[in-house]
PDB file of N, CA and C in Angstrom:
ATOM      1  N   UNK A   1      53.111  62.481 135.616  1.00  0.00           N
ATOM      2  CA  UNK A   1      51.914  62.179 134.899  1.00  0.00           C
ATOM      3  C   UNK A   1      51.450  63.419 134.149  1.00  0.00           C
ATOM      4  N   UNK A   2      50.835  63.677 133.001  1.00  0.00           N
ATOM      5  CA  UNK A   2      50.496  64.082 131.960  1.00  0.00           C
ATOM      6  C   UNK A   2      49.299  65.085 132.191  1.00  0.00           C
ATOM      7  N   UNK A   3      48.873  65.855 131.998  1.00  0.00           N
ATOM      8  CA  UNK A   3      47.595  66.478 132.945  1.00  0.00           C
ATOM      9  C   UNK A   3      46.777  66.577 131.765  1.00  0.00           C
ATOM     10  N   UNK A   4      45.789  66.902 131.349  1.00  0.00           N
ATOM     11  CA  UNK A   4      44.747  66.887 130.137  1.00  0.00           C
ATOM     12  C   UNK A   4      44.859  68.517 129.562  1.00  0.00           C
ATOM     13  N   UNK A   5      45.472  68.535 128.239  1.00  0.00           N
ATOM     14  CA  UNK A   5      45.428  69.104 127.457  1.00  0.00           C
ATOM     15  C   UNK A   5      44.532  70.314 127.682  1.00  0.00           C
ATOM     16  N   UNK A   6      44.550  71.398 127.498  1.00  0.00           N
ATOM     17  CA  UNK A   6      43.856  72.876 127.701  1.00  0.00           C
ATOM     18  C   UNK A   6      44.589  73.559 126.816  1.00  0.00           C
ATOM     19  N   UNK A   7      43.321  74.481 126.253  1.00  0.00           N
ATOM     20  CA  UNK A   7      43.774  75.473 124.972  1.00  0.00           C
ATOM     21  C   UNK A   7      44.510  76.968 125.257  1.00  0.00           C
ATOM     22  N   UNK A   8      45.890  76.919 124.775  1.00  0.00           N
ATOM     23  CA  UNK A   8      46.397  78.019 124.894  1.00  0.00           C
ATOM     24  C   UNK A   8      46.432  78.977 123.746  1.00  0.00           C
ATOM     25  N   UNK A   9      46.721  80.415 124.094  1.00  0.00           N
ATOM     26  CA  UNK A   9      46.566  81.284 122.301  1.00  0.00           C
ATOM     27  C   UNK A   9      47.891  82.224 122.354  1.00  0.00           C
ATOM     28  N   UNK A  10      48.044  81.649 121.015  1.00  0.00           N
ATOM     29  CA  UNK A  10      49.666  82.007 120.512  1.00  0.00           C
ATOM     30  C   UNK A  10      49.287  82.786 119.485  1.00  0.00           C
ATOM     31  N   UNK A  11      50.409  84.069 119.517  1.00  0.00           N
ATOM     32  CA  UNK A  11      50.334  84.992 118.576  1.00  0.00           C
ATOM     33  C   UNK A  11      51.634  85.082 117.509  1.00  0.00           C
ATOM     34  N   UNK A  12      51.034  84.999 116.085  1.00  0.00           N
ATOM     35  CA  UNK A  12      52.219  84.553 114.773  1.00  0.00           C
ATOM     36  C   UNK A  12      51.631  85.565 113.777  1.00  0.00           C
ATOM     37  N   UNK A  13      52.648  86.486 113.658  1.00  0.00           N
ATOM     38  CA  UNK A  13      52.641  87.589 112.399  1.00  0.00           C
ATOM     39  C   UNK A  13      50.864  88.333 113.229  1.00  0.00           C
ATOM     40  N   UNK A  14      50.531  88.612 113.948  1.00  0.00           N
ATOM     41  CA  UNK A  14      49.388  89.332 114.689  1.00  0.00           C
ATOM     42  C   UNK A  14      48.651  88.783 114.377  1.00  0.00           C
ATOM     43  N   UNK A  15      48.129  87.220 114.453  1.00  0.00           N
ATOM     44  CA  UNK A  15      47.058  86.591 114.261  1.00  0.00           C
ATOM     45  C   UNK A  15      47.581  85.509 115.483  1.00  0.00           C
ATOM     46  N   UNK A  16      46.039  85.230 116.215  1.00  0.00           N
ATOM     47  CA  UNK A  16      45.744  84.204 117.146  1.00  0.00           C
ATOM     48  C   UNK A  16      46.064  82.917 116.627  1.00  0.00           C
ATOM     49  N   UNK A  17      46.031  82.166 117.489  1.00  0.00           N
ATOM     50  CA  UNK A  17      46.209  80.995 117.173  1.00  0.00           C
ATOM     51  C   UNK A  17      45.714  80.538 118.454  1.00  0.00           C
ATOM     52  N   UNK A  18      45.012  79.173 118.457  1.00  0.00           N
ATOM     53  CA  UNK A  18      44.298  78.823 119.298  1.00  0.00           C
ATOM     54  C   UNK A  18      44.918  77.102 119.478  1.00  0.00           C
ATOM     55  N   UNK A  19      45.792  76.069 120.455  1.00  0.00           N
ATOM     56  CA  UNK A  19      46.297  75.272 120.320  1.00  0.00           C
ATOM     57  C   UNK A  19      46.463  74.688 121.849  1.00  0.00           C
ATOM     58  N   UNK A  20      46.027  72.861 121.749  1.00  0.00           N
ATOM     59  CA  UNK A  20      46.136  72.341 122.856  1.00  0.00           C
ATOM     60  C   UNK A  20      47.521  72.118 123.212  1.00  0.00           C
ATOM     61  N   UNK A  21      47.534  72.046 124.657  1.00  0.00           N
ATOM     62  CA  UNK A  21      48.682  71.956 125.264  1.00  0.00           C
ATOM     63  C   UNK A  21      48.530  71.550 126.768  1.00  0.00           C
ATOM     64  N   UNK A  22      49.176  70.530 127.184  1.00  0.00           N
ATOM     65  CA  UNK A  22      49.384  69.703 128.683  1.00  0.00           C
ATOM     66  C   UNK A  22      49.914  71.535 129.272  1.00  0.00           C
ATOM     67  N   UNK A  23      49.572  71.333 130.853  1.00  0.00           N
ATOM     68  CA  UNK A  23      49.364  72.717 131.089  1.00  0.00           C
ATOM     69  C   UNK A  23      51.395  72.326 131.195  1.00  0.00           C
ATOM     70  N   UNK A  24      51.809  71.432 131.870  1.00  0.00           N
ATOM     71  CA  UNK A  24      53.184  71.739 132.371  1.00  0.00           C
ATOM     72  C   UNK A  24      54.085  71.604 131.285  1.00  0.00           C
ATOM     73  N   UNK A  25      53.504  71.849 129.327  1.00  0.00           N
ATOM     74  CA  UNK A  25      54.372  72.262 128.336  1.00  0.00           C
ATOM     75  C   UNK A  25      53.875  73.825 127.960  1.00  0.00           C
ATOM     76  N   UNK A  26      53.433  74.628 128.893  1.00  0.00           N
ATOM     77  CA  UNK A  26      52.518  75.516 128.150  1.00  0.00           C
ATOM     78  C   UNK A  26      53.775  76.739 128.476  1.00  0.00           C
ATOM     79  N   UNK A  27      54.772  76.524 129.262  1.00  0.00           N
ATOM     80  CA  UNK A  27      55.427  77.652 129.115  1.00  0.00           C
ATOM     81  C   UNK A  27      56.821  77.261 127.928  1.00  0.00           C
ATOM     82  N   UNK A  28      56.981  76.164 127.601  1.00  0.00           N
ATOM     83  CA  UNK A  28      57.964  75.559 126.910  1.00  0.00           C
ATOM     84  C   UNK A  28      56.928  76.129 125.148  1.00  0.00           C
ATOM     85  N   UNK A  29      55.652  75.865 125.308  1.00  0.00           N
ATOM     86  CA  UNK A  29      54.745  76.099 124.424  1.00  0.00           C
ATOM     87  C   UNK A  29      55.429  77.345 123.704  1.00  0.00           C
ATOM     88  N   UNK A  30      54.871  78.491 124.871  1.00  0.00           N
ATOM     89  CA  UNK A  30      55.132  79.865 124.838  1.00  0.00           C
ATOM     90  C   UNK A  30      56.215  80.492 124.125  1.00  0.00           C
ATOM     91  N   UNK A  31      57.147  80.049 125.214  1.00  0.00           N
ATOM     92  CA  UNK A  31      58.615  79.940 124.407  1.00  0.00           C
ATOM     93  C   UNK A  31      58.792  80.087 123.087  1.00  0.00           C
ATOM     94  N   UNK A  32      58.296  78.623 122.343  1.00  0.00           N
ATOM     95  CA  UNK A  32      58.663  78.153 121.426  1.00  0.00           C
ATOM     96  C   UNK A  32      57.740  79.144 120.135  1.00  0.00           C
ATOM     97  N   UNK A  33      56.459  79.573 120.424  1.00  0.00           N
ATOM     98  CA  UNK A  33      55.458  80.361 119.956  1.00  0.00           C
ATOM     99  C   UNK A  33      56.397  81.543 119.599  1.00  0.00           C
ATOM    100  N   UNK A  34      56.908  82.041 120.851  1.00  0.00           N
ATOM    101  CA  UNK A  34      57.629  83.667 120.767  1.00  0.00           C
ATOM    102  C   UNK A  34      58.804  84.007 119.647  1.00  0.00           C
ATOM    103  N   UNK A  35      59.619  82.384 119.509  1.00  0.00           N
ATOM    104  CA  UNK A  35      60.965  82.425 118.591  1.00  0.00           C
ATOM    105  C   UNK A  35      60.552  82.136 117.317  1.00  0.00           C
ATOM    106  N   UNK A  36      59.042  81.466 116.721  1.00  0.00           N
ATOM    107  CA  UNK A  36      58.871  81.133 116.030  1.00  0.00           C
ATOM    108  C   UNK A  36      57.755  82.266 115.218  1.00  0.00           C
ATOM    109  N   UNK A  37      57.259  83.281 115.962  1.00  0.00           N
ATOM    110  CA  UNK A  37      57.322  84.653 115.735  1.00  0.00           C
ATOM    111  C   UNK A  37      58.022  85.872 115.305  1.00  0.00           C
ATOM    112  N   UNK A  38      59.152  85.512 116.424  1.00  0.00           N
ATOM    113  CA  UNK A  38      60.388  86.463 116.117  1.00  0.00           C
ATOM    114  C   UNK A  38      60.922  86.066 114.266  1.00  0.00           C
ATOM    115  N   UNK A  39      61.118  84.463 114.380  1.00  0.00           N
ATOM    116  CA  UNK A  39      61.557  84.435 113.090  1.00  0.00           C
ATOM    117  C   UNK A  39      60.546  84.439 111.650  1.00  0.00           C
ATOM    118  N   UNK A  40      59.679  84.587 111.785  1.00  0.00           N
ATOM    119  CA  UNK A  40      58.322  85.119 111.040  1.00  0.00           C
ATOM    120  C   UNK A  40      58.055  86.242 110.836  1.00  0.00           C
ATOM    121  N   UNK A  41      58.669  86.899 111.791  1.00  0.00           N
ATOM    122  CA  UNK A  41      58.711  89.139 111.634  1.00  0.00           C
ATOM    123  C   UNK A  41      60.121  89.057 110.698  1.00  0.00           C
ATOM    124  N   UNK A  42      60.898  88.388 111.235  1.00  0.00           N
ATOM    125  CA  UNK A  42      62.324  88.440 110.438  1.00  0.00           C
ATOM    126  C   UNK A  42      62.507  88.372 109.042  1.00  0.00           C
ATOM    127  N   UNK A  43      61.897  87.176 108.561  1.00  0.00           N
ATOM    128  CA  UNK A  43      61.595  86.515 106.839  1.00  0.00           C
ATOM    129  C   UNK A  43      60.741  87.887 106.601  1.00  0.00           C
ATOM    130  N   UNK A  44      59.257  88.419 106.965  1.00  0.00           N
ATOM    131  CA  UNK A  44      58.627  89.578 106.814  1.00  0.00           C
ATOM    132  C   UNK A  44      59.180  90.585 106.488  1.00  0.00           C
ATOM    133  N   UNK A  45      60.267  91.222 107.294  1.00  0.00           N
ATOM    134  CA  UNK A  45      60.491  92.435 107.259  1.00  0.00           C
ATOM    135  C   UNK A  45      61.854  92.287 106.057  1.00  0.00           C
ATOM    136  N   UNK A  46      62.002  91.396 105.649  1.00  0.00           N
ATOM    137  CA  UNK A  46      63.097  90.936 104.459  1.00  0.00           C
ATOM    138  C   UNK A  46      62.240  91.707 103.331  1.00  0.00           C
ATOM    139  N   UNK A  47      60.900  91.738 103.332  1.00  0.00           N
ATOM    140  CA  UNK A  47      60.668  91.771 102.080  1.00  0.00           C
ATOM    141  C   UNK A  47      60.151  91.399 100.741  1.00  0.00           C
ATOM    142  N   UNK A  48      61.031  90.445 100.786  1.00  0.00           N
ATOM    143  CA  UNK A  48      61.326  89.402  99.334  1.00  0.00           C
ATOM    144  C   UNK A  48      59.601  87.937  99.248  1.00  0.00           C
ATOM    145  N   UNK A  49      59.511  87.526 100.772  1.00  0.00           N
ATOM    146  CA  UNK A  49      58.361  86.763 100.825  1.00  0.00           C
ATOM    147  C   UNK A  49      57.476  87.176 101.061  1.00  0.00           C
ATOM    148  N   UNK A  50      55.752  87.057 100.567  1.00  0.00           N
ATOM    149  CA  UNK A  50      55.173  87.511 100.674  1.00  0.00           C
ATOM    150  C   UNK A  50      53.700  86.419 101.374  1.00  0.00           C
ATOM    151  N   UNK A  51      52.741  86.663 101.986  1.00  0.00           N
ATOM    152  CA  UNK A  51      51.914  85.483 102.312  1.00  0.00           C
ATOM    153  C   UNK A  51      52.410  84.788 103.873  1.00  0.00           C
ATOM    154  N   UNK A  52      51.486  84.837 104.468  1.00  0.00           N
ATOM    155  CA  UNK A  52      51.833  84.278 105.631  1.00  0.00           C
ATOM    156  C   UNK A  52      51.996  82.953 105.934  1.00  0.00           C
ATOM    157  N   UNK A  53      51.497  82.021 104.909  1.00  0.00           N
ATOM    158  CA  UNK A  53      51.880  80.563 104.977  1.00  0.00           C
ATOM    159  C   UNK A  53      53.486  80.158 104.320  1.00  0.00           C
ATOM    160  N   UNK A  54      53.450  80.843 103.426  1.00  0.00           N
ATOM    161  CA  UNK A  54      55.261  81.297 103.145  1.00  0.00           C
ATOM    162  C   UNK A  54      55.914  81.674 103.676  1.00  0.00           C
ATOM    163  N   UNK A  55      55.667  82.318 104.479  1.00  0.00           N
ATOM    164  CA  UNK A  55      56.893  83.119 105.313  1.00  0.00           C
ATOM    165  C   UNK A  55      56.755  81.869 106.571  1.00  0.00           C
ATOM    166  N   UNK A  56      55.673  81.202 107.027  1.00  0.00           N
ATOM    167  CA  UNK A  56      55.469  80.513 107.904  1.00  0.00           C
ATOM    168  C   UNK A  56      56.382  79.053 107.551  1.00  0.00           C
ATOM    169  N   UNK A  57      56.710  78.697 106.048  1.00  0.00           N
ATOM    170  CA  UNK A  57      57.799  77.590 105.726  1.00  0.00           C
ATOM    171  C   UNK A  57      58.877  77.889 105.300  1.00  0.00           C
ATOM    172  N   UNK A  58      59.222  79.005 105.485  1.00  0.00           N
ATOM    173  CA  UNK A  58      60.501  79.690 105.233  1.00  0.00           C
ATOM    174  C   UNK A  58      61.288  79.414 106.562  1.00  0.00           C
ATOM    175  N   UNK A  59      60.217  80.503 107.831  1.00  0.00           N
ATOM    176  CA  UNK A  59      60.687  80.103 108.849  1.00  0.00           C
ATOM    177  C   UNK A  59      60.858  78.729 109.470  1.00  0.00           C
ATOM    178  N   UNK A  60      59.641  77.655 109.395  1.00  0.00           N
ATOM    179  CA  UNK A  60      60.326  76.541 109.207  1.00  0.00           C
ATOM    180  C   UNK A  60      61.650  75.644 108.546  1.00  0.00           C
ATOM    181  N   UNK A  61      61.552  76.140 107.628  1.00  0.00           N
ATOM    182  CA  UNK A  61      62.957  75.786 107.022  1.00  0.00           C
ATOM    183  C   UNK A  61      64.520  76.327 107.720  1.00  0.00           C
ATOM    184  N   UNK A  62      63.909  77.607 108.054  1.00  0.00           N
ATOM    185  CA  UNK A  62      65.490  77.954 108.469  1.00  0.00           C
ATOM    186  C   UNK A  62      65.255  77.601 109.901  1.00  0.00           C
ATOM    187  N   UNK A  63      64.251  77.270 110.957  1.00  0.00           N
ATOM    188  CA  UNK A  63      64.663  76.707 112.318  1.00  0.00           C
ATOM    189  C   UNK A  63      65.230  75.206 111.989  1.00  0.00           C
ATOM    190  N   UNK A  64      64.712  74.640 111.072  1.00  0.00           N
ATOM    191  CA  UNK A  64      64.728  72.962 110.972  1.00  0.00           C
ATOM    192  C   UNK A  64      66.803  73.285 110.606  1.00  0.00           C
ATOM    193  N   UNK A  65      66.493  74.138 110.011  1.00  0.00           N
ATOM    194  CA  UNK A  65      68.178  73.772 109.458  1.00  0.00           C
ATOM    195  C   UNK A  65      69.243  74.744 110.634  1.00  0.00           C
ATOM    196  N   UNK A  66      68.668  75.056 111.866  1.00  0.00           N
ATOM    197  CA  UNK A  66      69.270  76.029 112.831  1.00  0.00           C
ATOM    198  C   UNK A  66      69.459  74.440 114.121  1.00  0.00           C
ATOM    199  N   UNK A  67      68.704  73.831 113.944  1.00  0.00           N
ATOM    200  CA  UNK A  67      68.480  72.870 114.810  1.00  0.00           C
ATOM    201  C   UNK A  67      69.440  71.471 114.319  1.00  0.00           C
ATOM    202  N   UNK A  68      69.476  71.482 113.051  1.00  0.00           N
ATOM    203  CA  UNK A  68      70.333  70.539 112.408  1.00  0.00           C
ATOM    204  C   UNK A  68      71.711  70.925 112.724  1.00  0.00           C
ATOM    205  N   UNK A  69      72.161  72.311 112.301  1.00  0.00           N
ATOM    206  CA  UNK A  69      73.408  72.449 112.369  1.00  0.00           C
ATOM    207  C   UNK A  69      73.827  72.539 113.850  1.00  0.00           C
ATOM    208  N   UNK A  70      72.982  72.915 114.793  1.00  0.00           N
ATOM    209  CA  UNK A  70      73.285  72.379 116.315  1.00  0.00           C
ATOM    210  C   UNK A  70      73.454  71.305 116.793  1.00  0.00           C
ATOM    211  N   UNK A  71      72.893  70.382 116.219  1.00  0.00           N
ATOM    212  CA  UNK A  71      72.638  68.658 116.654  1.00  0.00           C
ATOM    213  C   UNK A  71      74.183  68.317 115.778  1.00  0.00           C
ATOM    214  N   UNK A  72      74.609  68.193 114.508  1.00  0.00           N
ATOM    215  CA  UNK A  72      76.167  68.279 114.058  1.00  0.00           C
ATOM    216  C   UNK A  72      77.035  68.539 115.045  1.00  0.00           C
ATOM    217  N   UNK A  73      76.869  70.072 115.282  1.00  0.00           N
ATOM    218  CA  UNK A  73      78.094  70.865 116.001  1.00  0.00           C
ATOM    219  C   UNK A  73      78.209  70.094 117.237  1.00  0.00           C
ATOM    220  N   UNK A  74      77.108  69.650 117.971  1.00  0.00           N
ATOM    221  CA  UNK A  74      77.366  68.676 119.387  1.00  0.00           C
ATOM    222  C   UNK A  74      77.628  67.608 119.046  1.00  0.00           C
ATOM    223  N   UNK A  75      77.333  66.498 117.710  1.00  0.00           N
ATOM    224  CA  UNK A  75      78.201  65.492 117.371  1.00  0.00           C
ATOM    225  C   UNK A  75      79.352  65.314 117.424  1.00  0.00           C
ATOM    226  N   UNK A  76      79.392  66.335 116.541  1.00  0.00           N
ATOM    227  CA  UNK A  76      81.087  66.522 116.448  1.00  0.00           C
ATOM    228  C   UNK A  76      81.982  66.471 117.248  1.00  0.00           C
ATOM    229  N   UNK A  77      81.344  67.563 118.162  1.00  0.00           N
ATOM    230  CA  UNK A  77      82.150  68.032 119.781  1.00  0.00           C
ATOM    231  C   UNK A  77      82.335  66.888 120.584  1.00  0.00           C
ATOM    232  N   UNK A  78      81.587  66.255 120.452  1.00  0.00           N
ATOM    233  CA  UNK A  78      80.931  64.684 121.527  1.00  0.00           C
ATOM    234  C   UNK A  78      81.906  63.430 120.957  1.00  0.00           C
ATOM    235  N   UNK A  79      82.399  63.441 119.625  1.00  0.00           N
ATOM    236  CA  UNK A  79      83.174  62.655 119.025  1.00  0.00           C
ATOM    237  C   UNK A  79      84.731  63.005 119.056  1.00  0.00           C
ATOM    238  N   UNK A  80      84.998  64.333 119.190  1.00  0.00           N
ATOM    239  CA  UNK A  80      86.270  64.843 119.196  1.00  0.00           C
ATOM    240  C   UNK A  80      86.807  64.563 120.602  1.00  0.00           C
ATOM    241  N   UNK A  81      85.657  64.776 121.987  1.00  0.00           N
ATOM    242  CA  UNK A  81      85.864  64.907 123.637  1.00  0.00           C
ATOM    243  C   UNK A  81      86.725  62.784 123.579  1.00  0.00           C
ATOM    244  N   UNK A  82      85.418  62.371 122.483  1.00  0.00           N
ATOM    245  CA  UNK A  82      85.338  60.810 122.849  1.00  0.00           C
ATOM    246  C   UNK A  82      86.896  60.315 122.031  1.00  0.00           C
ATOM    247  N   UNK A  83      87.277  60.718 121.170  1.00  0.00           N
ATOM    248  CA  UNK A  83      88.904  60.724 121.085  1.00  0.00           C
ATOM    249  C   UNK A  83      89.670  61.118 121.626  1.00  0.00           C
ATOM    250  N   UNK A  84      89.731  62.014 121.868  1.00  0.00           N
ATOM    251  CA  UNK A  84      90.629  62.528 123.162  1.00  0.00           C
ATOM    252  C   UNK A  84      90.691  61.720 124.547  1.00  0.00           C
ATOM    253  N   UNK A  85      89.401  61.478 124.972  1.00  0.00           N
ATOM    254  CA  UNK A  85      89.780  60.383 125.948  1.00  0.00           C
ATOM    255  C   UNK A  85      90.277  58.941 125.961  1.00  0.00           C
ATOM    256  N   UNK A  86      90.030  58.582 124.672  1.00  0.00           N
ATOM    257  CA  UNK A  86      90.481  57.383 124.321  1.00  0.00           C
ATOM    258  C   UNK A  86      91.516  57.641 124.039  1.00  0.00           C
ATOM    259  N   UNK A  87      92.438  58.510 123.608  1.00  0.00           N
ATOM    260  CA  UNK A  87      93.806  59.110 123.767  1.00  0.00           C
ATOM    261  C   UNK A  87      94.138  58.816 124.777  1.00  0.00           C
ATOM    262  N   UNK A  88      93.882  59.525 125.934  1.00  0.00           N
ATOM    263  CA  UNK A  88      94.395  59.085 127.430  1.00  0.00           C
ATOM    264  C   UNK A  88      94.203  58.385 127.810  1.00  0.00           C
ATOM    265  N   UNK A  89      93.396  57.395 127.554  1.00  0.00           N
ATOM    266  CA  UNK A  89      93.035  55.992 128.081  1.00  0.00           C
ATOM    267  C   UNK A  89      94.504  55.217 127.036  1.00  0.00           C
ATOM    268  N   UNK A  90      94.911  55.037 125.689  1.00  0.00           N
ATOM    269  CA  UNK A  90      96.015  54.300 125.509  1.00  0.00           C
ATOM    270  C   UNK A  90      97.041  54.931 126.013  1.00  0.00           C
ATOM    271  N   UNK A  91      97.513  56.025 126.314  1.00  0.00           N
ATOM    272  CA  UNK A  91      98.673  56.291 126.974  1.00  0.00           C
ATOM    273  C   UNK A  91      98.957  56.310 128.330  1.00  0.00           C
ATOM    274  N   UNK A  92      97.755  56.165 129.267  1.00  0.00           N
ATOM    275  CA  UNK A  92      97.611  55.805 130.657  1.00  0.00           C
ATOM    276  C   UNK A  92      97.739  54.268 130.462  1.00  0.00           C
ATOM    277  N   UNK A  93      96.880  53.659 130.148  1.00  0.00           N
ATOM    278  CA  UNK A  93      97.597  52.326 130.172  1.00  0.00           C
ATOM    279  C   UNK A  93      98.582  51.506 130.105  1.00  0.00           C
ATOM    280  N   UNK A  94      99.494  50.552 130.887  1.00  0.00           N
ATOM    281  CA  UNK A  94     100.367  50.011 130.556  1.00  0.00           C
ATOM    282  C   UNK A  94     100.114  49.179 129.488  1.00  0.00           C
ATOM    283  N   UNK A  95     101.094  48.808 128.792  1.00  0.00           N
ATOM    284  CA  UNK A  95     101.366  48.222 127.350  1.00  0.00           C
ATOM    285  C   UNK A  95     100.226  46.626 127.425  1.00  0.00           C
ATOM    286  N   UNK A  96     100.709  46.013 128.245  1.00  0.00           N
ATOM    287  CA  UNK A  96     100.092  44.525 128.484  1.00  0.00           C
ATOM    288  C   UNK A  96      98.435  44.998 129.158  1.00  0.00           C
ATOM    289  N   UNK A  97      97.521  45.744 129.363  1.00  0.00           N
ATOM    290  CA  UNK A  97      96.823  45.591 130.025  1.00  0.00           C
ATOM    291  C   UNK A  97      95.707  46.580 128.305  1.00  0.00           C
ATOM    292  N   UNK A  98      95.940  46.757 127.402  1.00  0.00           N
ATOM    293  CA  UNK A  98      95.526  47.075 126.275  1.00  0.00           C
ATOM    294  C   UNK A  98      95.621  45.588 125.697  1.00  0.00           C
ATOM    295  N   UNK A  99      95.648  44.425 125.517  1.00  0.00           N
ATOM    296  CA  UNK A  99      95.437  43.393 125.053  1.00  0.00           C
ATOM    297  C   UNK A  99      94.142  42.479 125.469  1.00  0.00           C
TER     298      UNK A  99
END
């Protein structure tokens, strides 16, 4: 069960942030606060972007497309495992029992 929402404060490019959160997502919260920081100092210290709401959809952009190309790469993997066993499933089988 779900516990009632309480305000936690997350820190992005050295500014607070103030945001509800069920207490038993608040370390998953955290987590997610810290990498989404890290990659906000990263785009920053590039340079090239300037503005913290920019650099804030930059970094969005490149987690959204870090998360995409992970969700692929386990498709893939998950489709290649699922041929392969179906490989051994027609060659374990006798001839008449594949009909």
């Amino acid at each position: 069960m779900s516990s009632s929402p309480r305000n936690i404060s997350v820190t992005l490019l050295g500014k607070e942030y103030v945001v509800a959160c069920p207490a038993e997502a608040e370390g998953e919260l955290l987590k997610a606060a810290a990498y989404l920081d890290k990659k906000m100092q990263e785009i920053r210290a590039g340079g090239r972007i300037f503005g913290t709401e920019k650099v804030a959809v930059m970094a969005a952009l490149n987690i959204t497309y870090e998360l995409q190309s992970s969700q692929t790469a386990e498709r893939e993997a998950a489709n290649l495992r699922l041929d392969q066993l179906s490989q051994l499933i027609e060659q374990t089988l006798p001839d008449n029992a594949r009909t």
